[in-house]
N, C-alpha and C. Protein backbone atom coordinates (compact mmCIF):
# COMPACT_ATOMS: atom_id res chain seq x y z
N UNK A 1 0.84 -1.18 0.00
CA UNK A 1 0.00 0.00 0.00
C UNK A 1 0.89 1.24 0.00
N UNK A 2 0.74 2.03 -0.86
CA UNK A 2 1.46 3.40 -0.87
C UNK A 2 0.60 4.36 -0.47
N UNK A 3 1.21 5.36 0.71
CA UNK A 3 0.70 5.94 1.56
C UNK A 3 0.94 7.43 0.92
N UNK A 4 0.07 8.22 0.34
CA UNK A 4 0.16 9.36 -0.07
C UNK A 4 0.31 10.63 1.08
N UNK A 5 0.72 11.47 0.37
CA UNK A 5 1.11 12.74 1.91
C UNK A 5 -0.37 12.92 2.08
N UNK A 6 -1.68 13.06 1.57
CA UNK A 6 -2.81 13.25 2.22
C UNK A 6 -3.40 12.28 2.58
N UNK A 7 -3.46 11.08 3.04
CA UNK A 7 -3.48 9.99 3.34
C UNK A 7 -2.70 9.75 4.91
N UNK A 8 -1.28 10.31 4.91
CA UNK A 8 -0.50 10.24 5.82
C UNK A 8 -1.34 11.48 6.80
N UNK A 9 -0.96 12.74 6.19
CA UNK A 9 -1.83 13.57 6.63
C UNK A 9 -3.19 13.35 7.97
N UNK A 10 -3.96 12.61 7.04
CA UNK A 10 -5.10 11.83 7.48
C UNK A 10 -4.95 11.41 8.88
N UNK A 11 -3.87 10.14 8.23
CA UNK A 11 -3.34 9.23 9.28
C UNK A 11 -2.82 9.72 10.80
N UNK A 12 -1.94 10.93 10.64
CA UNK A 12 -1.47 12.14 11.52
C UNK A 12 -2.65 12.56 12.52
N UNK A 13 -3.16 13.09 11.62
CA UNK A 13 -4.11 13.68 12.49
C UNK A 13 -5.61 13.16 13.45
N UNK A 14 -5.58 11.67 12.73
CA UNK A 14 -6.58 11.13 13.79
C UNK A 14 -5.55 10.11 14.87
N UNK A 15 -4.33 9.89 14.97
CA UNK A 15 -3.53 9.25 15.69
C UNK A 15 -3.03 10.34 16.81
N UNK A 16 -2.98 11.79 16.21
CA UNK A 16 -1.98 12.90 17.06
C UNK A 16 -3.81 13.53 18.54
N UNK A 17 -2.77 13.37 19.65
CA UNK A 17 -4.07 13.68 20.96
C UNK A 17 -4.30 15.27 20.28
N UNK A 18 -5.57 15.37 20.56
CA UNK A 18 -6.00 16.90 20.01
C UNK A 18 -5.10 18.04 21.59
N UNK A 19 -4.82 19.04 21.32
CA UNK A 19 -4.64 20.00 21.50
C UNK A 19 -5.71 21.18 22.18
N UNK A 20 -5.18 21.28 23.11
CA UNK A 20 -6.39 23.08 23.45
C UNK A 20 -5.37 23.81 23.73
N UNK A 21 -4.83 24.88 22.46
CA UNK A 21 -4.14 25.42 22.14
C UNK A 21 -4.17 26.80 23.21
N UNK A 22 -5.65 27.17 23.68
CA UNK A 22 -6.38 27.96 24.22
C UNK A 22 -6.26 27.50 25.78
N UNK A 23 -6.36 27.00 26.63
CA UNK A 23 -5.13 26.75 27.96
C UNK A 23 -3.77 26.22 28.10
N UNK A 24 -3.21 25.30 27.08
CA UNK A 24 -1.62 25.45 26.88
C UNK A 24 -1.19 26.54 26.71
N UNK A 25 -0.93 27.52 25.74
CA UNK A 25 -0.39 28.63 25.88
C UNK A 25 -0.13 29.47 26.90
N UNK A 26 -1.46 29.56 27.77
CA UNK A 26 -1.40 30.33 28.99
C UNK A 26 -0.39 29.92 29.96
N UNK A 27 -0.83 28.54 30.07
CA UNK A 27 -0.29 27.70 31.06
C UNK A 27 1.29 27.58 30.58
N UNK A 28 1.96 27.67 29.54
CA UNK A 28 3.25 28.15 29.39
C UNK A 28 3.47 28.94 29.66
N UNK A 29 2.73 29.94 29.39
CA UNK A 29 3.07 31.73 29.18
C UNK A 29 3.58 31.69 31.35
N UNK A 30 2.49 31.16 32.22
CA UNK A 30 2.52 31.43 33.03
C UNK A 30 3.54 30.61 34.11
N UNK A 31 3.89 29.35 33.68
CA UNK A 31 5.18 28.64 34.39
C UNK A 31 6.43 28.64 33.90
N UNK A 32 6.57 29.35 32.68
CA UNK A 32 7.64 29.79 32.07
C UNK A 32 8.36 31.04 32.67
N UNK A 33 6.93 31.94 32.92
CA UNK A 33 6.86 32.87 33.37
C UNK A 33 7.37 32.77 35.02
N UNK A 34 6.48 32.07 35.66
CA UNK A 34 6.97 31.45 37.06
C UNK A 34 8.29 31.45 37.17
N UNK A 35 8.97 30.62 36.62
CA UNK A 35 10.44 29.95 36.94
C UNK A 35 11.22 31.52 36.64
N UNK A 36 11.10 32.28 35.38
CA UNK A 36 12.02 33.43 35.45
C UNK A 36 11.42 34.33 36.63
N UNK A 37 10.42 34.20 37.09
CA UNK A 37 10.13 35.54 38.52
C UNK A 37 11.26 34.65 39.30
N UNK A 38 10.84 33.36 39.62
CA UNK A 38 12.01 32.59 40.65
C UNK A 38 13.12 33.37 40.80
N UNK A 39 13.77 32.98 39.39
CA UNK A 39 15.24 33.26 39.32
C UNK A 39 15.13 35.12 39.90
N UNK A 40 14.36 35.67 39.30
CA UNK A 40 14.28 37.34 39.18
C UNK A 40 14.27 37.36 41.00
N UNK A 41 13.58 36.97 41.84
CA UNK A 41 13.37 36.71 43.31
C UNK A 41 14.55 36.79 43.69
N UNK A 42 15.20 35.64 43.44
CA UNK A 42 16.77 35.04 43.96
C UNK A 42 17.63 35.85 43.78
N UNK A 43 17.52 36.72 42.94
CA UNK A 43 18.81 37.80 42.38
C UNK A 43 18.75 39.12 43.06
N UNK A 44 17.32 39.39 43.32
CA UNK A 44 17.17 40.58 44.22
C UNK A 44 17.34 40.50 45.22
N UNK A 45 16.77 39.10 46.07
CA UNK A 45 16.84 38.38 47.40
C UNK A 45 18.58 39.18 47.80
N UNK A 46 19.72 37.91 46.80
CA UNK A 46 20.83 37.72 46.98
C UNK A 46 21.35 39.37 46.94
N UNK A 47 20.98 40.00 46.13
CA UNK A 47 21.75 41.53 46.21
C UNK A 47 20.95 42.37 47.08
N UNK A 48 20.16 42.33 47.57
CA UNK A 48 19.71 42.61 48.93
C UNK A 48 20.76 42.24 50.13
N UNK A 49 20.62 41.76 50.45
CA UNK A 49 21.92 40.85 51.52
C UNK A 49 23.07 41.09 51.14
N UNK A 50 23.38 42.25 50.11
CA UNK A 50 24.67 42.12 49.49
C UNK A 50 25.49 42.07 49.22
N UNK A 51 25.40 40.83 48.13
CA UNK A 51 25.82 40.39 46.79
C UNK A 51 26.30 41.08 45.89
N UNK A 52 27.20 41.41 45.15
CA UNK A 52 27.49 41.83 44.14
C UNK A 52 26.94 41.30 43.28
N UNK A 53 26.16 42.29 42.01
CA UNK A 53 24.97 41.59 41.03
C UNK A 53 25.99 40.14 40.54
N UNK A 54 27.14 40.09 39.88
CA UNK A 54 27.63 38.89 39.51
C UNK A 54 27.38 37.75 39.99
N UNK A 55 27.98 38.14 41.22
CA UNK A 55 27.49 36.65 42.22
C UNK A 55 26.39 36.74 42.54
N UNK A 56 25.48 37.38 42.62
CA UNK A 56 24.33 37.35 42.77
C UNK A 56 23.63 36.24 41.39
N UNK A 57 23.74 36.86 40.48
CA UNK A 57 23.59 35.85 39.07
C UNK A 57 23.88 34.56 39.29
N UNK A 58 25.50 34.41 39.49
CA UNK A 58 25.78 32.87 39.59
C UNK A 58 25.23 32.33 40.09
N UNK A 59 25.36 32.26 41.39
CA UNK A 59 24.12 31.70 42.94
C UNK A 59 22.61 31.97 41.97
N UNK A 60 22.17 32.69 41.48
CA UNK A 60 21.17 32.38 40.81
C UNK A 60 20.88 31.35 39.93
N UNK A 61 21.64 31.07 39.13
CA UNK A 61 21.67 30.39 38.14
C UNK A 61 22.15 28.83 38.54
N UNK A 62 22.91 28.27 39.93
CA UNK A 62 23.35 27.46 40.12
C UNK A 62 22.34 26.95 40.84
N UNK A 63 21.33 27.62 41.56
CA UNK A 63 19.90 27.19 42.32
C UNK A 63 18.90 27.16 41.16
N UNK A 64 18.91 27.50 40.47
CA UNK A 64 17.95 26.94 39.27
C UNK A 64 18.56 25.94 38.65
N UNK A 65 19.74 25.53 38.03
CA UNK A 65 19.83 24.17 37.73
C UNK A 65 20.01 23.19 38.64
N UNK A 66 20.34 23.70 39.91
CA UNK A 66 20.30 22.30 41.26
C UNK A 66 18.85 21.94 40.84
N UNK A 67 17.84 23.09 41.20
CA UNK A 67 16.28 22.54 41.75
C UNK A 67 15.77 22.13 40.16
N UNK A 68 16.19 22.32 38.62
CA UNK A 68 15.67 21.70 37.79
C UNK A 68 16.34 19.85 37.76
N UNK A 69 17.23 20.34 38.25
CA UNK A 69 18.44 18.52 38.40
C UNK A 69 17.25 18.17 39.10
N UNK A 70 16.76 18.75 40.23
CA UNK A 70 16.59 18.08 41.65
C UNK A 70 14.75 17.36 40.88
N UNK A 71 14.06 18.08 40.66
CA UNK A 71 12.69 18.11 39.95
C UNK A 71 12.89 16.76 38.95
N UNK A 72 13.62 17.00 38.13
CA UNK A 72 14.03 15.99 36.80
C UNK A 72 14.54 14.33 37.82
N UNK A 73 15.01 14.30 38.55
CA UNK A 73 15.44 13.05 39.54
C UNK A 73 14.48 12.96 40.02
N UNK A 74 13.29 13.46 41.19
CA UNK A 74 12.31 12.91 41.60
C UNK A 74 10.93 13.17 40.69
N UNK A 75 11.05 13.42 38.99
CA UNK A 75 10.08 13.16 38.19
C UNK A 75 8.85 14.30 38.64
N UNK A 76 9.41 15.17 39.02
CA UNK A 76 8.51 16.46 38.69
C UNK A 76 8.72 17.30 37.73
N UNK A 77 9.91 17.24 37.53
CA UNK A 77 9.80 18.43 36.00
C UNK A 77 8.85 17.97 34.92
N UNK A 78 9.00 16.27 35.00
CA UNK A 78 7.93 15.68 34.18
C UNK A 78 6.69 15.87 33.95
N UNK A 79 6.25 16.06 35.17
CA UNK A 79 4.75 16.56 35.49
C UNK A 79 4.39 17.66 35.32
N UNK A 80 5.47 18.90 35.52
CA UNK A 80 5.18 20.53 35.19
C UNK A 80 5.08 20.17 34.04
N UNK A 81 6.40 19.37 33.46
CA UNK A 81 6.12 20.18 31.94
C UNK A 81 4.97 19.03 30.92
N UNK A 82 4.11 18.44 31.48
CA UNK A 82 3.51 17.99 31.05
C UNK A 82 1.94 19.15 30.45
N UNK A 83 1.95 19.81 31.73
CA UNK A 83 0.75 21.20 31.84
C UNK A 83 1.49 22.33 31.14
N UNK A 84 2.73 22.36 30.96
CA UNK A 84 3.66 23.63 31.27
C UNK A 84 4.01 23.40 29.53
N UNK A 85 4.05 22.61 28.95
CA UNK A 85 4.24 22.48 27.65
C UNK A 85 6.11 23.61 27.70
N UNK A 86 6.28 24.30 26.40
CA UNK A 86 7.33 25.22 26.24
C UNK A 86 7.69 26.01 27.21
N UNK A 87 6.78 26.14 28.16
CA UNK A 87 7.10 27.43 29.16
C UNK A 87 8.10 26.95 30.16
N UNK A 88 8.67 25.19 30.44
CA UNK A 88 9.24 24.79 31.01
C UNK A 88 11.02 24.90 30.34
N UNK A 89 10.49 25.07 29.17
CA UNK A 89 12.13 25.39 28.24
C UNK A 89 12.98 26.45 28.93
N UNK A 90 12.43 27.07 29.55
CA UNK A 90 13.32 28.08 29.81
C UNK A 90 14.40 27.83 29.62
N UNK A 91 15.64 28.85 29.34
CA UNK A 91 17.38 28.25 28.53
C UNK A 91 17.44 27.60 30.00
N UNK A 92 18.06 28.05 30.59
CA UNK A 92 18.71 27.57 32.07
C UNK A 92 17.95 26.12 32.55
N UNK A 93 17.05 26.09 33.20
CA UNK A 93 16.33 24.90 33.58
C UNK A 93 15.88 24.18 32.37
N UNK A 94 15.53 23.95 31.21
CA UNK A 94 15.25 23.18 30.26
C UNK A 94 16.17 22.50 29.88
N UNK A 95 17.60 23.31 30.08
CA UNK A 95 18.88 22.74 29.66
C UNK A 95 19.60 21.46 30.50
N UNK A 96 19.26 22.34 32.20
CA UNK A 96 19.53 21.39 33.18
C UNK A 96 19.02 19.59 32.62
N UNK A 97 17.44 19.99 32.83
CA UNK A 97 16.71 19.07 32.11
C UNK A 97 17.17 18.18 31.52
N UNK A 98 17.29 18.57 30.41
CA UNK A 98 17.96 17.79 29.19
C UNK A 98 18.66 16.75 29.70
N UNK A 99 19.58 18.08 30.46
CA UNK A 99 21.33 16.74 30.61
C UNK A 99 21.16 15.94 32.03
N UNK A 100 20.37 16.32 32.64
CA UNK A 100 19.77 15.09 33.53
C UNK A 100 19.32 14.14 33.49
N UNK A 101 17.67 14.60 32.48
CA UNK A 101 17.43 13.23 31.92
C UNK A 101 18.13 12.22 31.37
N UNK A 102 19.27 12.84 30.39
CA UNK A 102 19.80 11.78 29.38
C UNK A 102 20.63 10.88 30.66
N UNK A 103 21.27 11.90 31.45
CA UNK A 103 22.33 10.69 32.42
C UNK A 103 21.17 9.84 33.16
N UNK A 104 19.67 10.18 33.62
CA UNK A 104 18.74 8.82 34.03
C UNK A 104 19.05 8.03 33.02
N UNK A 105 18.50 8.17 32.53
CA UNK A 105 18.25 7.19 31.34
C UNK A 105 19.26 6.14 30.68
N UNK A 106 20.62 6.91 31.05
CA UNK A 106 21.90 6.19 30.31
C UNK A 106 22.05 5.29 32.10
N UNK A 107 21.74 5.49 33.01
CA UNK A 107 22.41 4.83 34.39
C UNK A 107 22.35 3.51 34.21
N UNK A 108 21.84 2.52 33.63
CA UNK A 108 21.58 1.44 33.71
C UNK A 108 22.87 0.70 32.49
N UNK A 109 23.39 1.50 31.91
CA UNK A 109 24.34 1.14 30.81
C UNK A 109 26.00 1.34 31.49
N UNK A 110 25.86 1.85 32.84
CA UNK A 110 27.32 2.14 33.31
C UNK A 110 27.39 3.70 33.66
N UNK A 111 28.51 3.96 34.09
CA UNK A 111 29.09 4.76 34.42
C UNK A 111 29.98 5.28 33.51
N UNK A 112 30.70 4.48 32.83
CA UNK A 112 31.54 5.37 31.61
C UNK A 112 30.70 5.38 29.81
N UNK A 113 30.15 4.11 29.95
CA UNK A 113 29.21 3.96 28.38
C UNK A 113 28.67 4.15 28.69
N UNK A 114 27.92 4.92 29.64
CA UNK A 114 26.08 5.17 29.74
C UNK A 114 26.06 6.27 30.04
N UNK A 115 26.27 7.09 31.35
CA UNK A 115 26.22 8.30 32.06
C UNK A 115 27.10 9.10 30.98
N UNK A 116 28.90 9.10 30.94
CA UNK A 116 29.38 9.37 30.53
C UNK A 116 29.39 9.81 29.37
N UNK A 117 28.68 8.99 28.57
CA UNK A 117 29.06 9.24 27.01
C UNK A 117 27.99 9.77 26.53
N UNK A 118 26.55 9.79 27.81
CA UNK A 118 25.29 10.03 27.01
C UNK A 118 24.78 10.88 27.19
N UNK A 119 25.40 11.40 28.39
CA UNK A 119 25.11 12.87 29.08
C UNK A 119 24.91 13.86 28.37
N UNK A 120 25.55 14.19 27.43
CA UNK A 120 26.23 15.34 26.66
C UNK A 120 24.82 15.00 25.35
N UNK A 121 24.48 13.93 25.27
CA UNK A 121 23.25 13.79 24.26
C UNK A 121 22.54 15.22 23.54
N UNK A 122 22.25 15.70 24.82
CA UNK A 122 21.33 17.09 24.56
C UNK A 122 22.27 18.26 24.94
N UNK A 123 23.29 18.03 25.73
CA UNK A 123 24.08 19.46 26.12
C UNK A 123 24.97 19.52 24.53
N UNK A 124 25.64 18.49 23.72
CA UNK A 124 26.13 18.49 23.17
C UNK A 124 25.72 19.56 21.68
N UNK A 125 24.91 19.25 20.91
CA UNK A 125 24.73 20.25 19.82
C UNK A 125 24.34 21.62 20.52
N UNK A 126 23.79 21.79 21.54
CA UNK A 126 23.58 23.52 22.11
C UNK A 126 25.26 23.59 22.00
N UNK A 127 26.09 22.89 22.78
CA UNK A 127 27.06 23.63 22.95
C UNK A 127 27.94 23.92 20.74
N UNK A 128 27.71 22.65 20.48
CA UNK A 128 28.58 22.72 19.67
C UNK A 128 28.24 24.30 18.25
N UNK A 129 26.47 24.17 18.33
CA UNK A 129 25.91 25.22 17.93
C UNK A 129 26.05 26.77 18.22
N UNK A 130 25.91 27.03 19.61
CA UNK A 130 25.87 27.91 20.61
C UNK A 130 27.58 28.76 20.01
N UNK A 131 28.42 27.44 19.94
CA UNK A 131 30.29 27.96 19.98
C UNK A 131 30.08 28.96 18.75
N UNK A 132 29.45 27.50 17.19
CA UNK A 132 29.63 28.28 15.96
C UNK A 132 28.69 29.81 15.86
N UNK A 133 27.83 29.41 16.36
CA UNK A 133 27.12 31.07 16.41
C UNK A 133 27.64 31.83 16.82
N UNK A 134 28.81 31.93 18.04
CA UNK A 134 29.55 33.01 18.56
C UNK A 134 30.27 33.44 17.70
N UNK A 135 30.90 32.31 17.27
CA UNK A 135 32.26 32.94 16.34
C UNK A 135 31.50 33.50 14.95
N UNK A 136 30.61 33.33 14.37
CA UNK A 136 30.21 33.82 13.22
C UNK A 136 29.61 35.25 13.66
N UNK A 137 28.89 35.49 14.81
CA UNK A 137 28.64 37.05 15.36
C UNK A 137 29.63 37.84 15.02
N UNK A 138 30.65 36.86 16.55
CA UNK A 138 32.06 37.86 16.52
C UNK A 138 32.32 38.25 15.09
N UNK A 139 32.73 37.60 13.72
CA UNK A 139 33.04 37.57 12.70
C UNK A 139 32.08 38.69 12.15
N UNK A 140 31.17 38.48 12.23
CA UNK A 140 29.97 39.81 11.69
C UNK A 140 30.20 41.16 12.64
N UNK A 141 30.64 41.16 13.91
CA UNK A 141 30.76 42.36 14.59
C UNK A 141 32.31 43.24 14.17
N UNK A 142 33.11 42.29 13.91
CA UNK A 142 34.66 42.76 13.90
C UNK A 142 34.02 43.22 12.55
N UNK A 143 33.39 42.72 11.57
CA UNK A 143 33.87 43.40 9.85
C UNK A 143 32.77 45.06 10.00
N UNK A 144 32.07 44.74 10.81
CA UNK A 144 31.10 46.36 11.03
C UNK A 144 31.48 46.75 11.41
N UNK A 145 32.37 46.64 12.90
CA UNK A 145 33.44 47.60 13.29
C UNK A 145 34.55 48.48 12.56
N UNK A 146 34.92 47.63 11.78
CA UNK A 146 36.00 47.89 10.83
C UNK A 146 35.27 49.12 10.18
N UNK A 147 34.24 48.73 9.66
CA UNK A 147 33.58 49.79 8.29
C UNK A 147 32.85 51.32 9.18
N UNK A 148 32.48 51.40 10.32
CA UNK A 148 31.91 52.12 10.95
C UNK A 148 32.75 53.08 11.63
């Protein structure tokens, strides 16, 4: 049987769970939203008491990927971001995410072939992406500099 793209189509769309596009969104908009007040909390908290904004940041940023590690190990990030759809991406904690999950998931394969090698699964193309985009900026900023 050859399966035509409107056929597949078809197939897609009575197999894919329907969507209510109309409380997901919100419900991103608003735990996406959540987690950056967090961090925004922690930074004022910390330079209140103060912190120099830097360290204030770091300590920020190192308590948001502990508590996304920490969420992702006892299978709650799972559950936010089940309601939370995109709004759980946030860069920082989505990222944590990522590279947590993959080391669950690899634990049962070892410590050097499993954890080790599989970790990097999802940290790996951000980073390797993330590098080439810098250097092609930089590369676009130095030749405008030049001309300006």
């Amino acid at each position: 049987m050859k399966i035509t793209p409107e056929l597949y189509k078809d197939m897609t769309e009575q197999s894919a769970p329907s969507s209510k596009s109309y409380v997901n969104i919100p419900l991103a908009f608003l735990i996406g939203g959540g987690i950056c007040l967090l961090g925004e909390v922690l930074l004022n908290l910390f330079e209140y008491f103060g912190m120099e904004a830097e360290t204030a940041g770091s300590w920020t940023s190192v308590i948001l990927v502990f508590l996304s590690a920490l969420f992702t190990g006892l299978g709650w990030y799972e559950k936010i971001a089940k309601h939370a759809g995109a709004g759980t991406l946030v860069p920082i904690t989505g990222f944590a995410n990522g590279v947590t999950s993959s080391a669950i998931e690899a634990c049962t394969e070892g410590w050097i072939l499993g954890v080790g090698s599989k970790i990097f699964t999802i940290a790996g193309p951000v980073i390797l992406y993330g590098t080439a985009a810098s250097v092609i900026y930089g590369i676009f900023l130095q030749i405008f500099k030049c001309f300006s």
